[in-house]
Structure formats: structure tokens, C-alpha cells
C-alpha atoms as a PDB file:
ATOM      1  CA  UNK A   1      43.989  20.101 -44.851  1.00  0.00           C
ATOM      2  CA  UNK A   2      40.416  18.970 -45.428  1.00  0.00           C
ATOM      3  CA  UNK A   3      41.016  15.955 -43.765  1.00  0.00           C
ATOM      4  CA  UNK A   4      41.626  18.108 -40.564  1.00  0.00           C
ATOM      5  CA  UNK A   5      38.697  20.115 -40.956  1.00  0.00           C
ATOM      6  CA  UNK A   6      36.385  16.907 -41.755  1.00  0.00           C
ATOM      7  CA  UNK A   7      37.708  14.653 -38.763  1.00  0.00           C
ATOM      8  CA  UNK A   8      36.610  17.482 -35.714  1.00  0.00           C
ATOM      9  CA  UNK A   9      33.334  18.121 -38.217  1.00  0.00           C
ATOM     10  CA  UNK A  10      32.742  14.269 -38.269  1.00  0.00           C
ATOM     11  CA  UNK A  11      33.094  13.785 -34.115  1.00  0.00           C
ATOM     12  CA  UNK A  12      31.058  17.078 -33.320  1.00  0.00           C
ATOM     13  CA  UNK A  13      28.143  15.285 -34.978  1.00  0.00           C
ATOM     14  CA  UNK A  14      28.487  12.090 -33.829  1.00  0.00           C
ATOM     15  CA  UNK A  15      28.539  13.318 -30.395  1.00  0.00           C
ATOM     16  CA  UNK A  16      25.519  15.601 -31.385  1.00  0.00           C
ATOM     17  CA  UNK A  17      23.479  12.850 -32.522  1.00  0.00           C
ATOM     18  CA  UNK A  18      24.373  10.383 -29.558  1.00  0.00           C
ATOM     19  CA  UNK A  19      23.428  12.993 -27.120  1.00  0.00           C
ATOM     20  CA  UNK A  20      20.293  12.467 -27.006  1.00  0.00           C
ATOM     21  CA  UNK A  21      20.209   8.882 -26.472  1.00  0.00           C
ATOM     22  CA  UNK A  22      23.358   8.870 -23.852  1.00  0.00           C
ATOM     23  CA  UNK A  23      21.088  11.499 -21.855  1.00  0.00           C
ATOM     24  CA  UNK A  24      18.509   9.293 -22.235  1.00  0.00           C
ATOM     25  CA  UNK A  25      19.579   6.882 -19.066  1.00  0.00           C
ATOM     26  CA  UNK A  26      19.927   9.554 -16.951  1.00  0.00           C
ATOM     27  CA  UNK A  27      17.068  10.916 -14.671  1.00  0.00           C
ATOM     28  CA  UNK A  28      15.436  14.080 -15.537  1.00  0.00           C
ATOM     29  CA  UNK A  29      15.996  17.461 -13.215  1.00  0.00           C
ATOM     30  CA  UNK A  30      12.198  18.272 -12.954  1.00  0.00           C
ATOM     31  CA  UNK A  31      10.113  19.905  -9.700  1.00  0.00           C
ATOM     32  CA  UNK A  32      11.112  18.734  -6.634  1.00  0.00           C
ATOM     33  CA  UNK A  33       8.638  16.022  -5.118  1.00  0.00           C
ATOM     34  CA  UNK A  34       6.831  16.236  -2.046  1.00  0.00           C
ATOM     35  CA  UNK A  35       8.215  13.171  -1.075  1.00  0.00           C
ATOM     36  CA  UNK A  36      11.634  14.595  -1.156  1.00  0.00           C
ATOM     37  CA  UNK A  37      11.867  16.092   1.724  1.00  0.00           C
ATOM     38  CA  UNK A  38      10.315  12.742   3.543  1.00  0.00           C
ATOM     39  CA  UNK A  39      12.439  10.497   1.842  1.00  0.00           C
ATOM     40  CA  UNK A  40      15.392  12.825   3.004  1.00  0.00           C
ATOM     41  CA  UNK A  41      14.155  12.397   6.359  1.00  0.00           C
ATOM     42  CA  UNK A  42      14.549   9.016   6.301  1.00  0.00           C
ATOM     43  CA  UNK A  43      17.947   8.742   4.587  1.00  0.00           C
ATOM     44  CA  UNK A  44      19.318  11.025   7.444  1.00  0.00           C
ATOM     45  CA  UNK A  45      17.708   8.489   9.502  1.00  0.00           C
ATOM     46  CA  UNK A  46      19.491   5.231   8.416  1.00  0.00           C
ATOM     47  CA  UNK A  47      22.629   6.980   8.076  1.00  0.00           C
ATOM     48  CA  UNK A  48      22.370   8.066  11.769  1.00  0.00           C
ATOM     49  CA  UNK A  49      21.406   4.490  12.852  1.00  0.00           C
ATOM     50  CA  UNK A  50      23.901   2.869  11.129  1.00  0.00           C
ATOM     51  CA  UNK A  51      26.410   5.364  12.934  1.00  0.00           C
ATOM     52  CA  UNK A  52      25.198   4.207  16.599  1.00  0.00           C
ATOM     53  CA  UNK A  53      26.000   0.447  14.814  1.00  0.00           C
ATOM     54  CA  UNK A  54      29.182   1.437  14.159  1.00  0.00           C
ATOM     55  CA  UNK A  55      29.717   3.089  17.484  1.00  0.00           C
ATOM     56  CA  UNK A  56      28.659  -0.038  19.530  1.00  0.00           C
ATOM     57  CA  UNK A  57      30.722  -2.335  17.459  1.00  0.00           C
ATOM     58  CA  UNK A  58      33.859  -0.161  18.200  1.00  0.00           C
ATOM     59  CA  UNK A  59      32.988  -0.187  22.052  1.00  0.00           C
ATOM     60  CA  UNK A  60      32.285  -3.620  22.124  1.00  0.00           C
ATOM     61  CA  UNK A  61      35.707  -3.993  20.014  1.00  0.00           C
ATOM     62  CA  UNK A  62      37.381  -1.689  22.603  1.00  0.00           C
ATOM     63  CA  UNK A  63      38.185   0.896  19.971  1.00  0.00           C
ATOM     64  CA  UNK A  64      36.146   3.246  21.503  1.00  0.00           C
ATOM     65  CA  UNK A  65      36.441   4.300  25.369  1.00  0.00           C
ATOM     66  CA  UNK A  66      33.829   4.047  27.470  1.00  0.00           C
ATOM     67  CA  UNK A  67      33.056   7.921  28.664  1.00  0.00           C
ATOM     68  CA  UNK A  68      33.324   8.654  24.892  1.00  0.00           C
ATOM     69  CA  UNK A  69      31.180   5.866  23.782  1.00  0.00           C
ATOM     70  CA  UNK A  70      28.027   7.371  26.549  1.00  0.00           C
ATOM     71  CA  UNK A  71      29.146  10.564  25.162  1.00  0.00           C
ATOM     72  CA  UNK A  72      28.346  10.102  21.448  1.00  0.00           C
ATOM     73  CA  UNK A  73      25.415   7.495  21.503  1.00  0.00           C
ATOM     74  CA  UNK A  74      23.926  10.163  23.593  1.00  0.00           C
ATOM     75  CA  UNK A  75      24.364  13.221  20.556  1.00  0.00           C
ATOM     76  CA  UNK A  76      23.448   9.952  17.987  1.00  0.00           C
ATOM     77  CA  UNK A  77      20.281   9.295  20.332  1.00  0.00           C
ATOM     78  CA  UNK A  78      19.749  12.491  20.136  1.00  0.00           C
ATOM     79  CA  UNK A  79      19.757  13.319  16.159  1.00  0.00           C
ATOM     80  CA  UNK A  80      17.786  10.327  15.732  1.00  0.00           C
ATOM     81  CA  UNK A  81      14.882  11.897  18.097  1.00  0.00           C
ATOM     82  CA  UNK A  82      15.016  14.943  16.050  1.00  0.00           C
ATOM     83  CA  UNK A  83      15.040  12.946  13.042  1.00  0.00           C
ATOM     84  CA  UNK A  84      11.939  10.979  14.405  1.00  0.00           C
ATOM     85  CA  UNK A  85      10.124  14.477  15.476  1.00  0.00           C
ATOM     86  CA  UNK A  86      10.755  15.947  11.796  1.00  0.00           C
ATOM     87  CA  UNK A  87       9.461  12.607   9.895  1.00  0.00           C
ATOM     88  CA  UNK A  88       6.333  13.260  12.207  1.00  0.00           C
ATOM     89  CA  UNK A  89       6.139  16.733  11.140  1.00  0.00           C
ATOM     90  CA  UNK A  90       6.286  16.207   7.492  1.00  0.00           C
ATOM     91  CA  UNK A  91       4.026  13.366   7.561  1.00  0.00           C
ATOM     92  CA  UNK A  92       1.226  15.401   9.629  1.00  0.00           C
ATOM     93  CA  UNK A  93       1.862  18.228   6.969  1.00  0.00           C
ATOM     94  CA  UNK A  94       1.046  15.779   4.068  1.00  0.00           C
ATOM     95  CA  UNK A  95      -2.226  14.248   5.808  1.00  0.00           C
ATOM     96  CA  UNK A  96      -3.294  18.226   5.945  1.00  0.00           C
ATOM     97  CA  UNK A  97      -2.528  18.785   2.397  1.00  0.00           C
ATOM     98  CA  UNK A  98      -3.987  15.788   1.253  1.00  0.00           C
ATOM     99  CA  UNK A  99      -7.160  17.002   3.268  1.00  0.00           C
ATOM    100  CA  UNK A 100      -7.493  19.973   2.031  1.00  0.00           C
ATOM    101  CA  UNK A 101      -7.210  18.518  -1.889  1.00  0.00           C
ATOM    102  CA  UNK A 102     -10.114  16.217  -1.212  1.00  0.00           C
ATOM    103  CA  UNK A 103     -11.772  19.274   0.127  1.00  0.00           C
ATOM    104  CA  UNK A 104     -11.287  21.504  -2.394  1.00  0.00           C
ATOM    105  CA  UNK A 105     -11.768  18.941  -4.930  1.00  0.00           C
ATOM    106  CA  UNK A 106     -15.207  18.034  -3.392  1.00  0.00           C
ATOM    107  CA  UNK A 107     -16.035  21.955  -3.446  1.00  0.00           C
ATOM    108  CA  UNK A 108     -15.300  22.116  -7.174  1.00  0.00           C
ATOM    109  CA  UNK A 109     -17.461  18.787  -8.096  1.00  0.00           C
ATOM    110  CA  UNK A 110     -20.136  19.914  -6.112  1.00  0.00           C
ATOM    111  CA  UNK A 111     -19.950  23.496  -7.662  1.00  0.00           C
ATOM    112  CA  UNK A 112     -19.403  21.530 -11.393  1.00  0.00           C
ATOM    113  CA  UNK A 113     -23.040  19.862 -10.075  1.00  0.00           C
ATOM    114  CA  UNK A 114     -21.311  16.611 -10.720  1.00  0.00           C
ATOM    115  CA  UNK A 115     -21.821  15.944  -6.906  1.00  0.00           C
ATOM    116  CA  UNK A 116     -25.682  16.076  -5.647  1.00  0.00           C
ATOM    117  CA  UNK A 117     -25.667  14.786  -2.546  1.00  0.00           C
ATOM    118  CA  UNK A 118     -22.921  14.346   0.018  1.00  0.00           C
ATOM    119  CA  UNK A 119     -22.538  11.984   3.184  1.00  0.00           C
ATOM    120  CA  UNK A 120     -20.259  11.631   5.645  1.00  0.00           C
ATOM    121  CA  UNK A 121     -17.846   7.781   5.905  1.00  0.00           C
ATOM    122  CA  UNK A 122     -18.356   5.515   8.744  1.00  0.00           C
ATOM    123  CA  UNK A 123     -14.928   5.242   8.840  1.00  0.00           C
ATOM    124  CA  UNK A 124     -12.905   8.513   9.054  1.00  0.00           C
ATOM    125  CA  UNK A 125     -15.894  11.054   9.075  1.00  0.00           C
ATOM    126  CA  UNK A 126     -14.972  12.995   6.157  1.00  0.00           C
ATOM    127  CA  UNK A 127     -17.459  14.088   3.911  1.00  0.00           C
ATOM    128  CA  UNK A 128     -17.858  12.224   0.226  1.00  0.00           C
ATOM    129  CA  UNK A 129     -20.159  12.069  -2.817  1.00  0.00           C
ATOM    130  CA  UNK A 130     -22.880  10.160  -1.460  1.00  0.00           C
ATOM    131  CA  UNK A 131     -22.858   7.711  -5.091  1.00  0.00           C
ATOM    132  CA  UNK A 132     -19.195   6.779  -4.243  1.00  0.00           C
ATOM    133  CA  UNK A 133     -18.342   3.528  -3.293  1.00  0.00           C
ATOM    134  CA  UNK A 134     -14.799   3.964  -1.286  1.00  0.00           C
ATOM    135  CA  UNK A 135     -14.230   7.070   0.460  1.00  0.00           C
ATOM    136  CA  UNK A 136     -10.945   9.293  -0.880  1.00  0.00           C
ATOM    137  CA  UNK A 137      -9.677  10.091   2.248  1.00  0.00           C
ATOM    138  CA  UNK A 138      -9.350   6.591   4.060  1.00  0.00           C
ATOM    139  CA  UNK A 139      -9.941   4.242   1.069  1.00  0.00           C
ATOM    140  CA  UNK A 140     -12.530   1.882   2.713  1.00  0.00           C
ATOM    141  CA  UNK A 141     -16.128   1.400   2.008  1.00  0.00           C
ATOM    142  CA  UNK A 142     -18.325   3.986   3.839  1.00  0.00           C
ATOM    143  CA  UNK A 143     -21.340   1.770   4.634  1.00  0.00           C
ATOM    144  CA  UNK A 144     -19.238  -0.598   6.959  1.00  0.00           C
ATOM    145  CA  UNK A 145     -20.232  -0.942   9.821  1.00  0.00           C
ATOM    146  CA  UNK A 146     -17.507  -0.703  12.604  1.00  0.00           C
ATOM    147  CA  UNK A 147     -19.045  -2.087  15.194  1.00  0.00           C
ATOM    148  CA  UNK A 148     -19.118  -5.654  13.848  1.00  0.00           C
ATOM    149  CA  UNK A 149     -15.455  -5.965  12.165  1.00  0.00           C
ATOM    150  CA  UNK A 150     -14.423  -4.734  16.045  1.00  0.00           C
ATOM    151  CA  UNK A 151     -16.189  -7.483  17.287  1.00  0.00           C
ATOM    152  CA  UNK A 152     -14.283  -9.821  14.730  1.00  0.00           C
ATOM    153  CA  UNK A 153     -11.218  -9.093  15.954  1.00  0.00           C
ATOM    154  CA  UNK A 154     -12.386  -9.810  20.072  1.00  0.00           C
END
């Protein structure tokens, strides 16, 4: 009798003490990401151009006739625009936000007196601590002068 009451005793914390470490391989459930939604985007995306690869295989294989072939690649062509139009969306919504931060952020180290003196890049025309060396919106250095790199390239 105790041997039946040790055995399901014995697995219960085995399993209780593996737990942890089986869970351990396993990606955490935490806040969604704001690159979630973008890299959604561009799952739907792949999915629907791999579709129009299948379609035009199947026409070209004659599995597919041709009024229906015209037919579909046109709703495919059509969900990939959308596709397109929401990627461009979401990525002008993130260049806002991102914005804003440095904004904000710049507001707060200014009002911290951390910031003294603020200057505007060569490059993007956002304003910056005028002691920084790269700019935080566009990551280049804001004493370059653009004139002479676009000469460069000529």
C-alpha cells in the first residue's frame, strides 16, 4: 500500500522539479513587441508571394485554366498591394514614434540641465545636444558637410 502512495508521490516531484528547466527552452509570453505587428506584415507578405509562385507554376503546368489563373493573380496582386500599403503604414507610424521619443527625451535632458545648448544636424534637421557627436535620429555625424560627400558620388 505504501508503495502505491510513494510511486505517484515520487513522479509528482520529479515532474515538479524538472519543470522549471523543461520550461526553460521555451520562449517567454511577455508584452507584445512593436515589431510584431511589422514582422506580421511581412509574413503575410511571403506567404502571399509564394501563393502567386504556386499559381504560375500550376498555369504554366496547365493545372490551372487560363480565365482562372488572370482571375486569382489579380485578388493575389491585389493582397500583396494592401500588404505593401500596410508595411508602409506601420513603418511611417514607427519613424513618428521614434520622433517623438527623441523629442521628449531631449525635453527631459534639457529640463534635467544635462543639455545646455542645442543645434540642429546637417543631415536630417532635427534638433540635438549640441556636445553630441552622432545625431539620435539619423545616426551620422552632424558637422558633415553634404555638399562635398554629394559631390563624391558625381
Amino acid at each position: 500500500m505504501a508503495l502505491f502512495l510513494a510511486l505517484p508521490l515520487a513522479l509528482l516531484s520529479m515532474v515538479l522539479l524538472a519543470w522549471p528547466i523543461l520550461r526553460r527552452g521555451r520562449p517567454a509570453s511577455g508584452p507584445i513587441s512593436p515589431l510584431d505587428p511589422l514582422e506580421e506584415v511581412r509574413r503575410r507578405q511571403q506567404q502571399i508571394y509564394e501563393e502567386i509562385q504556386t499559381l504560375i507554376l500550376d498555369h504554366e503546368l496547365g493545372n490551372v485554366r487560363h480565365e482562372e489563373y488572370e482571375e486569382e493573380l489579380r485578388a493575389l496582386r491585389l493582397k500583396a498591394a494592401h500588404a505593401l500599403q500596410e508595411q508602409d503604414q506601420l513603418q511611417q507610424a514607427m519613424a513618428r514614434l521614434e520622433e517623438e521619443m527623441e523629442n521628449e527625451a531631449l525635453e527631459l535632458r534639457k529640463s534635467w540641465g544635462t543639455v545646455r545648448a542645442v543645434k540642429r544636424c546637417a543631415s536630417c534637421g532635427g534638433e540635438m545636444d549640441a556636445k553630441a557627436v552622432v545625431c539620435p535620429r539619423c545616426a551620422l555625424s552632424p558637422d558633415r558637410d553634404l555638399s562635398t560627400e554629394e559631390k563624391a558620388h558625381d
